[in-house]
C-alpha atoms as a PDB file:
ATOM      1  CA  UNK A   1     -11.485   5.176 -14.789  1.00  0.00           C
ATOM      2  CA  UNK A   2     -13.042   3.186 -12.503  1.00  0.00           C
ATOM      3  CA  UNK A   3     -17.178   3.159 -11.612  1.00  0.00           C
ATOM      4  CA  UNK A   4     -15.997   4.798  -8.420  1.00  0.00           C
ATOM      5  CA  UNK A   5     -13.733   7.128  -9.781  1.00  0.00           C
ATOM      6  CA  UNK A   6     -16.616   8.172 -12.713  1.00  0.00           C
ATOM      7  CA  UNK A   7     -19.169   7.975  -9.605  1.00  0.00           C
ATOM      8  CA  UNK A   8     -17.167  10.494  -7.417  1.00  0.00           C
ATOM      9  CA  UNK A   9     -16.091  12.160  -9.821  1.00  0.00           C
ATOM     10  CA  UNK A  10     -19.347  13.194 -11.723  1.00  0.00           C
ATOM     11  CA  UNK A  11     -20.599  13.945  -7.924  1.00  0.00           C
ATOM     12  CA  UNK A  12     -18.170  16.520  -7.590  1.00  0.00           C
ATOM     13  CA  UNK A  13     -18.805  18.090 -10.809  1.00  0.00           C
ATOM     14  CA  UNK A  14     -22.855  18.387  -9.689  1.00  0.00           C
ATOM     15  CA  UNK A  15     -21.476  19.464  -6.148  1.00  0.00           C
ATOM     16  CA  UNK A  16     -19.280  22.193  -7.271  1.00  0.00           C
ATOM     17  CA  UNK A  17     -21.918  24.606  -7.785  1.00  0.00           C
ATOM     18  CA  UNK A  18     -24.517  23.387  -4.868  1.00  0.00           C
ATOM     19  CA  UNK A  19     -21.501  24.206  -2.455  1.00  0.00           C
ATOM     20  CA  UNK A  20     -20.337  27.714  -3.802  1.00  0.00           C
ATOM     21  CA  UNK A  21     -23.959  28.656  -3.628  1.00  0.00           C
ATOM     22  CA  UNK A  22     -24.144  27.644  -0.206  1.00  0.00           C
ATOM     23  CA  UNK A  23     -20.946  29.108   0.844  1.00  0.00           C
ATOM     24  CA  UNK A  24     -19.011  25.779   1.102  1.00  0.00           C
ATOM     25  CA  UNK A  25     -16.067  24.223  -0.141  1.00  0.00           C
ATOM     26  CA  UNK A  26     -16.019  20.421  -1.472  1.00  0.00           C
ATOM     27  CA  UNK A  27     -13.741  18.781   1.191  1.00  0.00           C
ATOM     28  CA  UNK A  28     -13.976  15.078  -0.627  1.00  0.00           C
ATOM     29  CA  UNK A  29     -16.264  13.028  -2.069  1.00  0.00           C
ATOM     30  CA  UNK A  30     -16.399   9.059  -2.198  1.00  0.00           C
ATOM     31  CA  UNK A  31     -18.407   5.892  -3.295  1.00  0.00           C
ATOM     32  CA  UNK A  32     -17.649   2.861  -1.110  1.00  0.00           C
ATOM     33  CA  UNK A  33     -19.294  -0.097  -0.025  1.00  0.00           C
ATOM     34  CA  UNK A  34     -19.575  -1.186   3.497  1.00  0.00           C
ATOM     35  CA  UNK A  35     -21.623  -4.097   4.578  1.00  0.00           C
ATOM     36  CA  UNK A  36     -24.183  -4.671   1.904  1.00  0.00           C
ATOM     37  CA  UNK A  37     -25.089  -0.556   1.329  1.00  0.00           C
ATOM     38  CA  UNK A  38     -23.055   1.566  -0.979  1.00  0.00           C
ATOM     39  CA  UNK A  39     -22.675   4.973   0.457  1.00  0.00           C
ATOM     40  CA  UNK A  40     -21.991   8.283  -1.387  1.00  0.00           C
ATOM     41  CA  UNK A  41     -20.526  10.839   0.769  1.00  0.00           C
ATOM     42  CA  UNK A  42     -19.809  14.343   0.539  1.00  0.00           C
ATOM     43  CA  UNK A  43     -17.663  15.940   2.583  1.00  0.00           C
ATOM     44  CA  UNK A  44     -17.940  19.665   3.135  1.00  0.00           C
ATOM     45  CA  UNK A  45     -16.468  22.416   4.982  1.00  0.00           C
ATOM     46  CA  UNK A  46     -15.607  26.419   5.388  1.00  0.00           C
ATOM     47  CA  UNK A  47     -13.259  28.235   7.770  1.00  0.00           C
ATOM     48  CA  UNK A  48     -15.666  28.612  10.672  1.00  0.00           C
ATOM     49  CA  UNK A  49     -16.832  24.714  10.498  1.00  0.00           C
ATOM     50  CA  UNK A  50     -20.099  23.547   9.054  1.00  0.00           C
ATOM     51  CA  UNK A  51     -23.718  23.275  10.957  1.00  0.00           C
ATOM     52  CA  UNK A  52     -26.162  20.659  10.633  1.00  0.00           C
ATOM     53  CA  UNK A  53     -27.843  23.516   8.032  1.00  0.00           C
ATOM     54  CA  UNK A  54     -25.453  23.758   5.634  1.00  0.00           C
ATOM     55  CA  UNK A  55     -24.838  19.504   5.419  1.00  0.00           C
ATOM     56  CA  UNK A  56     -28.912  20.078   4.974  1.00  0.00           C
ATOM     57  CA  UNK A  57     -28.713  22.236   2.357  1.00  0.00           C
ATOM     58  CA  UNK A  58     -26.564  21.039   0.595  1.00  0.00           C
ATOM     59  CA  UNK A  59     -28.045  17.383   0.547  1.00  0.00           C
ATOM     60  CA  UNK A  60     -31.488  18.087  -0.415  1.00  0.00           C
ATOM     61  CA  UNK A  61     -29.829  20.031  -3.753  1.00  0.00           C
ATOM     62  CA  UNK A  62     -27.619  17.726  -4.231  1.00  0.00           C
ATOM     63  CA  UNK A  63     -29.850  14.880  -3.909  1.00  0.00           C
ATOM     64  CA  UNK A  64     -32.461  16.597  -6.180  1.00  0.00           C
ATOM     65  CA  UNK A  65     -29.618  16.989  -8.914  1.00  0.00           C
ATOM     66  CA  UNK A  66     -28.425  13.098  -8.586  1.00  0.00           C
ATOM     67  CA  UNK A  67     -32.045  12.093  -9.546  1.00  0.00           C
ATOM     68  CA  UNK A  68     -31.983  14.136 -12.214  1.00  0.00           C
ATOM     69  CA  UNK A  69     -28.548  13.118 -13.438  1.00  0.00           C
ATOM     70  CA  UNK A  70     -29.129   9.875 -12.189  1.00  0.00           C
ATOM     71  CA  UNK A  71     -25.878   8.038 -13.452  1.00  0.00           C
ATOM     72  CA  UNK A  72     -25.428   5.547 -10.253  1.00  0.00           C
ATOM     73  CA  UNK A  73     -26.925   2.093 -10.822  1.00  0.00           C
ATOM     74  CA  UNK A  74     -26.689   0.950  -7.462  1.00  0.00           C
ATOM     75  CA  UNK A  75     -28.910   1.583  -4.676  1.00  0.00           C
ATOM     76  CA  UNK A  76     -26.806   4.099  -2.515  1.00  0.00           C
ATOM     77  CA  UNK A  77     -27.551   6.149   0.881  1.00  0.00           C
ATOM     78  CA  UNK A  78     -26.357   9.851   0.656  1.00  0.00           C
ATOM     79  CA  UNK A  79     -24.508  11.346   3.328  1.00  0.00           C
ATOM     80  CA  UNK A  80     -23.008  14.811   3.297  1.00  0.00           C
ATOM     81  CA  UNK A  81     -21.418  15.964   6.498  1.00  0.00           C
ATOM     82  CA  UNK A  82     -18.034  17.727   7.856  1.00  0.00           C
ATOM     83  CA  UNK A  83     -14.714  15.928   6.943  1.00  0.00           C
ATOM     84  CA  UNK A  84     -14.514  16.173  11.474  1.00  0.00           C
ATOM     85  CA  UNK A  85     -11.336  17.212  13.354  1.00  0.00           C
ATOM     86  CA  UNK A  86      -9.356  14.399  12.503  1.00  0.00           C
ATOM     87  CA  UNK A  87      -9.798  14.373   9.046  1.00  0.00           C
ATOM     88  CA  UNK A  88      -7.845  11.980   6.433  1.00  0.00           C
ATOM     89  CA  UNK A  89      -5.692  13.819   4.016  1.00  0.00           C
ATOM     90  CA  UNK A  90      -5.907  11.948   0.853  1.00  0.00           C
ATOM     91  CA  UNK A  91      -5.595  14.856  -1.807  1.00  0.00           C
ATOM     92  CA  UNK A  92      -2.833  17.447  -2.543  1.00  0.00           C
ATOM     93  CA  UNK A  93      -5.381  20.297  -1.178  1.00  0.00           C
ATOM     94  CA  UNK A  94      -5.766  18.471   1.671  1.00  0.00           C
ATOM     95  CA  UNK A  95      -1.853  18.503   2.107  1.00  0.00           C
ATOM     96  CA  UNK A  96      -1.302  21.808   1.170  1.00  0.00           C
ATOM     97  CA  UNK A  97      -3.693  23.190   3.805  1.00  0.00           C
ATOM     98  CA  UNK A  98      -1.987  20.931   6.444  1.00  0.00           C
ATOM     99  CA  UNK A  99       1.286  22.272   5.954  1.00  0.00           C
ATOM    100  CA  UNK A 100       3.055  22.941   9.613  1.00  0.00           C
ATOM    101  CA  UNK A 101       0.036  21.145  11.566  1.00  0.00           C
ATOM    102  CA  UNK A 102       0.303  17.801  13.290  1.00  0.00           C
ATOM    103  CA  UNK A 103      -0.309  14.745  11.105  1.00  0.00           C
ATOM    104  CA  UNK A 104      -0.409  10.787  12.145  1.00  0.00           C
ATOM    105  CA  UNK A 105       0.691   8.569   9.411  1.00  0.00           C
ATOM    106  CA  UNK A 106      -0.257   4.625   9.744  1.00  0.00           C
ATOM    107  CA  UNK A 107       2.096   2.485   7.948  1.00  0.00           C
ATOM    108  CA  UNK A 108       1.341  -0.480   5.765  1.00  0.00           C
ATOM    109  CA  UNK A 109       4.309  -2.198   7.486  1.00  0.00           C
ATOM    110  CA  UNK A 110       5.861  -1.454  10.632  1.00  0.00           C
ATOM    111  CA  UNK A 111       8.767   0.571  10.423  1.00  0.00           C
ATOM    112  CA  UNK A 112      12.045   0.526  13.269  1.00  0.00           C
ATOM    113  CA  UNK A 113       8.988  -1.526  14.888  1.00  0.00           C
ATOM    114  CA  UNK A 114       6.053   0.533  14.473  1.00  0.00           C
ATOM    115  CA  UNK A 115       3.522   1.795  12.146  1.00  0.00           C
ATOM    116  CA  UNK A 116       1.837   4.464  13.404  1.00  0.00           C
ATOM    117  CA  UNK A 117       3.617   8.130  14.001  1.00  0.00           C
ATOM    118  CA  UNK A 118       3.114  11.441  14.404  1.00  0.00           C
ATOM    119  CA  UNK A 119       4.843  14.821  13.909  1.00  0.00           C
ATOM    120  CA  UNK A 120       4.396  18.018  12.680  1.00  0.00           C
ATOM    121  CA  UNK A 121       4.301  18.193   8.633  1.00  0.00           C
ATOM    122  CA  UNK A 122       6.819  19.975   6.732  1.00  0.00           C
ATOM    123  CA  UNK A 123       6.722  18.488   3.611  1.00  0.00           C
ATOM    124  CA  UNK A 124       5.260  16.498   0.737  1.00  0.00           C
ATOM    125  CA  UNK A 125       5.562  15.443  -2.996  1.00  0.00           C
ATOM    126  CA  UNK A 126       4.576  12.766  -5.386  1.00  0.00           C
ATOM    127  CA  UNK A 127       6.281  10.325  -3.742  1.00  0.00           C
ATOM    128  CA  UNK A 128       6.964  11.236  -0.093  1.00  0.00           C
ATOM    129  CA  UNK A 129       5.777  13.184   3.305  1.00  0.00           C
ATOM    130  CA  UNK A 130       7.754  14.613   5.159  1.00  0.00           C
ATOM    131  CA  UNK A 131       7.005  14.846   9.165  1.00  0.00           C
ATOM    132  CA  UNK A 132       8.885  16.345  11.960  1.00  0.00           C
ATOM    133  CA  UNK A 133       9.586  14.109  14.915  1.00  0.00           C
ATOM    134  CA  UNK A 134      10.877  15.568  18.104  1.00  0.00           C
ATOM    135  CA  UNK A 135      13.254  17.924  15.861  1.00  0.00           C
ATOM    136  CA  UNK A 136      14.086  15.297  13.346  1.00  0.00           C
ATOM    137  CA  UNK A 137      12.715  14.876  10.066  1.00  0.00           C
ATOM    138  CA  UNK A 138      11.739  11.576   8.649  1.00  0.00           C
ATOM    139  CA  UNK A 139      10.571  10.959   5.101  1.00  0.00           C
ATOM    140  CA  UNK A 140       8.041   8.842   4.745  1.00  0.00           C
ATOM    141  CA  UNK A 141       7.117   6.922   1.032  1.00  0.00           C
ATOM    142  CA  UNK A 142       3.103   7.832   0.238  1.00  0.00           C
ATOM    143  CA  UNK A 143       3.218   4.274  -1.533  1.00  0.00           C
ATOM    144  CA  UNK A 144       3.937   3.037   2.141  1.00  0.00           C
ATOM    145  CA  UNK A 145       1.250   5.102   4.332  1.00  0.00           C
ATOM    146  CA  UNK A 146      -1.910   3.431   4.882  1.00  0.00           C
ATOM    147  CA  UNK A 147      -3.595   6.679   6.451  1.00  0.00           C
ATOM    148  CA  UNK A 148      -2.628  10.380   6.858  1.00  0.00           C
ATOM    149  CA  UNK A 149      -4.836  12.260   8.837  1.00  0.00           C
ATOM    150  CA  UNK A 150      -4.437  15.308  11.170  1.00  0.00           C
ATOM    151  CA  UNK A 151      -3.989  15.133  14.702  1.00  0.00           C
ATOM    152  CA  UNK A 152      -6.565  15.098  17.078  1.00  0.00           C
ATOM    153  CA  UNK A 153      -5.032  16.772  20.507  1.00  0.00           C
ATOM    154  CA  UNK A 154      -6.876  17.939  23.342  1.00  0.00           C
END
């Protein structure tokens, strides 16, 4: 396992109880680097959408429990916040919950001359997601998708 994957993964395990007690679920969590800062981010949510409180909440506890854990080498700026409207779908929760909504998948390589499409989704595996087009289904290989996220439409 990668530091990230320990990193994110040991976050979610001190998360876990910080969000039940504040009536949360974990949406994602992940360690990246952008620029010259490393940022740990925790993604939260609950049916009726999260408030500035709860992302509050929830970071002062679970900062207080990363300095007492304190397992991450690196300097790193916290952020906890919503996943937002258009949010990527990167795990098989994520999926699941998404089932019959509208996705857009980016492509690492166009495909019949494009690489970005939407539909509604229908389906999903190991291997492959499945999205309605205009009536017609197209399978799409997860190795090949840069991006999944849902659809933002107004």
């Amino acid at each position: 396992m990668s530091k990230r994957e320990t990193y994110e993964s040991r976050t979610e395990q001190l998360l876990a109880p910080i969000a039940e007690k504040n009536g949360v679920e974990i949406y994602d969590v992940e360690y990246v680097k952008e620029g010259s800062d490393w940022y740990l981010r925790a993604y939260i949510d609950k049916p009726e959408g999260v408030t500035i409180g709860d992302c509050e909440n929830v970071s002062r506890a679970l900062s207080d429990a990363l300095d007492v854990e304190d397992y991450i080498a690196d300097a790193y700026i916290l952020e906890v916040s919503s996943p937002g409207l258009g949010r990527t779908l990167k795990k098989e929760r994520h999926l699941e919950k998404s089932l019959g909504k509208k996705i857009e998948i980016k492509t690492y390589k166009p495909i019949d001359k494009q690489k970005e499409f939407s539909g509604i989704l229908k389906a999903y595996d190991a291997e492959t997601v499945t999205v309605e087009e205009e009536g017609k289904e197209r399978v799409f290989q997860r190795s090949q998708t840069a991006l999944i996220r849902l659809a933002l439409d107004f």
